[in-house]
C-alpha atoms as a PDB file:
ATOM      1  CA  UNK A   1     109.553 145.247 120.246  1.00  0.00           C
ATOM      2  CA  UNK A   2     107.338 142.910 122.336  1.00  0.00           C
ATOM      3  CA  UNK A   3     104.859 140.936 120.789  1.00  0.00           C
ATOM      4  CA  UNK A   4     101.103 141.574 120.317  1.00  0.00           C
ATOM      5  CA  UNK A   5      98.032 140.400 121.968  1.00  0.00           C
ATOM      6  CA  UNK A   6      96.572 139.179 125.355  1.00  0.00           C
ATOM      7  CA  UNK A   7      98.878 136.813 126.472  1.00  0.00           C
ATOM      8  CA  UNK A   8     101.950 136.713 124.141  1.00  0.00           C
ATOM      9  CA  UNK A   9     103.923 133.435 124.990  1.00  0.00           C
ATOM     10  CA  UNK A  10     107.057 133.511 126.527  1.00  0.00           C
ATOM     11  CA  UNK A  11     110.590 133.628 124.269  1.00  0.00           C
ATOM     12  CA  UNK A  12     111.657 130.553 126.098  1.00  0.00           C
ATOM     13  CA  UNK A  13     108.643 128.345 124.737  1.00  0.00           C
ATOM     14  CA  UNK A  14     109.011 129.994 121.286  1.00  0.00           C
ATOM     15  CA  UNK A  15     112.715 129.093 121.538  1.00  0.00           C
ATOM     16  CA  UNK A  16     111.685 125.626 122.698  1.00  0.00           C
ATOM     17  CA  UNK A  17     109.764 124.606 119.958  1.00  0.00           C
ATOM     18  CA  UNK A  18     111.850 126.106 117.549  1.00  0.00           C
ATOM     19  CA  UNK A  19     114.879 123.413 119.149  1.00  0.00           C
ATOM     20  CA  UNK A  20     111.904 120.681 118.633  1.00  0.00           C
ATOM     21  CA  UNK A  21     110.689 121.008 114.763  1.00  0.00           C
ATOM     22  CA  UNK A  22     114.318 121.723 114.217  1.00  0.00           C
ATOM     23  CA  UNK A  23     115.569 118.163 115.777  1.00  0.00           C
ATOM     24  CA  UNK A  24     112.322 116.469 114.125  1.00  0.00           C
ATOM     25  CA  UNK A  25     113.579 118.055 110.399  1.00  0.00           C
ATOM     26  CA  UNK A  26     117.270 117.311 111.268  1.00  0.00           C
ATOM     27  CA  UNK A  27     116.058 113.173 112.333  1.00  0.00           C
ATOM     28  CA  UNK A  28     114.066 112.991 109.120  1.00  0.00           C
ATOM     29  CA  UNK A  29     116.984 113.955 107.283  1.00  0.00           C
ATOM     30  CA  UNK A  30     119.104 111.963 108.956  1.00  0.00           C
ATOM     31  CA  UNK A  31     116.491 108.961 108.322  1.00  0.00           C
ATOM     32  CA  UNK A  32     115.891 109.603 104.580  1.00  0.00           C
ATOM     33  CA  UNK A  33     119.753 109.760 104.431  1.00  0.00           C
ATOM     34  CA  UNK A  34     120.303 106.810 105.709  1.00  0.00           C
ATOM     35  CA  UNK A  35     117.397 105.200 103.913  1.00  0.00           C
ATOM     36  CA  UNK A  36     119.132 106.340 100.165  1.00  0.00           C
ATOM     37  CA  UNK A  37     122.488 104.876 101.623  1.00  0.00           C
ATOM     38  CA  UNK A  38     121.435 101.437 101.923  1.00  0.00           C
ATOM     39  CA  UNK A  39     119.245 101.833  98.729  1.00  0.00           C
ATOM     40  CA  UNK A  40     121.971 102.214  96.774  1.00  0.00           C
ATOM     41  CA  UNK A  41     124.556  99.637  98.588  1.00  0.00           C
ATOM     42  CA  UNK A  42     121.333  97.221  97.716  1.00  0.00           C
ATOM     43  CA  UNK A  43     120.214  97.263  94.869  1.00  0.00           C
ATOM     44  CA  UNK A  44     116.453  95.787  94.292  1.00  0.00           C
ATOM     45  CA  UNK A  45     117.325  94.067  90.653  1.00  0.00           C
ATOM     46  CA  UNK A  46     114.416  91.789  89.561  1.00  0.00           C
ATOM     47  CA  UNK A  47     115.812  88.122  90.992  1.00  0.00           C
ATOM     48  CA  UNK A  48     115.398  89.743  94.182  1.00  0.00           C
ATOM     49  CA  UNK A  49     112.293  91.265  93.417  1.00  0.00           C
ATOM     50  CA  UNK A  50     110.777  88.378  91.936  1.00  0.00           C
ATOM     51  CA  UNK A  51     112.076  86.475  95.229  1.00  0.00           C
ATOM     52  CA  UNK A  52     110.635  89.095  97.277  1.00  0.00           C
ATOM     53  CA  UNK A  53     107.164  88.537  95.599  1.00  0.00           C
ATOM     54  CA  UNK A  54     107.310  84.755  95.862  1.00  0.00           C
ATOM     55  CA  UNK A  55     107.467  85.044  99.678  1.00  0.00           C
ATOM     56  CA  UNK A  56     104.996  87.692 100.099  1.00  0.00           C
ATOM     57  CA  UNK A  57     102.692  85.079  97.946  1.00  0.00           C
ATOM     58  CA  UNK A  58     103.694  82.125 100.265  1.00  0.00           C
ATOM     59  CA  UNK A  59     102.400  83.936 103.412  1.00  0.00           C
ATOM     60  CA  UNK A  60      99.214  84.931 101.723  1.00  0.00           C
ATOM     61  CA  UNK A  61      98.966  81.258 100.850  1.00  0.00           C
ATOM     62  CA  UNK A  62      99.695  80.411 104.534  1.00  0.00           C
ATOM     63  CA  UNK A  63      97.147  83.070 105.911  1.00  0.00           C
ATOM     64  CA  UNK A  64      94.948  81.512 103.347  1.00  0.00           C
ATOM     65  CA  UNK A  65      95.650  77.988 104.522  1.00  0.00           C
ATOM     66  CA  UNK A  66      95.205  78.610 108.019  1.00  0.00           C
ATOM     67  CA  UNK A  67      91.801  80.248 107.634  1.00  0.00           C
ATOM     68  CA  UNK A  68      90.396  77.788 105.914  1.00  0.00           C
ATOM     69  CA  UNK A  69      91.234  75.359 108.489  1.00  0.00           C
ATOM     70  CA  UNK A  70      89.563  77.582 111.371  1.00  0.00           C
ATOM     71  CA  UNK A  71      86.198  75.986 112.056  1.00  0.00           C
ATOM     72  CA  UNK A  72      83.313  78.191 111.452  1.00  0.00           C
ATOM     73  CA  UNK A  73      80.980  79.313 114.729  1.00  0.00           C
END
């Protein structure tokens, strides 16, 4: 049964990009695996939070700092 219409793309392309969304699904899974491995090997417990947010608060306070010392044109 060969497909419909004017110009009905070849099985080769239609194999093709079946091989490519199926290696993009198979690296997000990969990826997401991966991701939930060292999630749970580290766990975020709230010292390290709260030491996450200090530092994130420092470089503000740098970015701050350092635009308030650029002179105005």
């Amino acid at each position: 049964m060969q497909p419909q219409g004017p110009n009905p793309p070849p099985r080769r392309l239609i194999a093709a990009e079946l091989v490519m969304v199926g290696c993009a699904v198979l690296g997000l899974a990969v990826m997401a695996t991966i991701g939930l491995i060292i999630y749970e090997r580290v766990p975020f417990t709230p010292e390290r939070r709260q030491l996450f947010r200090s530092r994130m608060e420092a470089e503000r306070q740098q970015k701050r700092e350092q635009q308030e010392a650029l002179p105005w044109r």
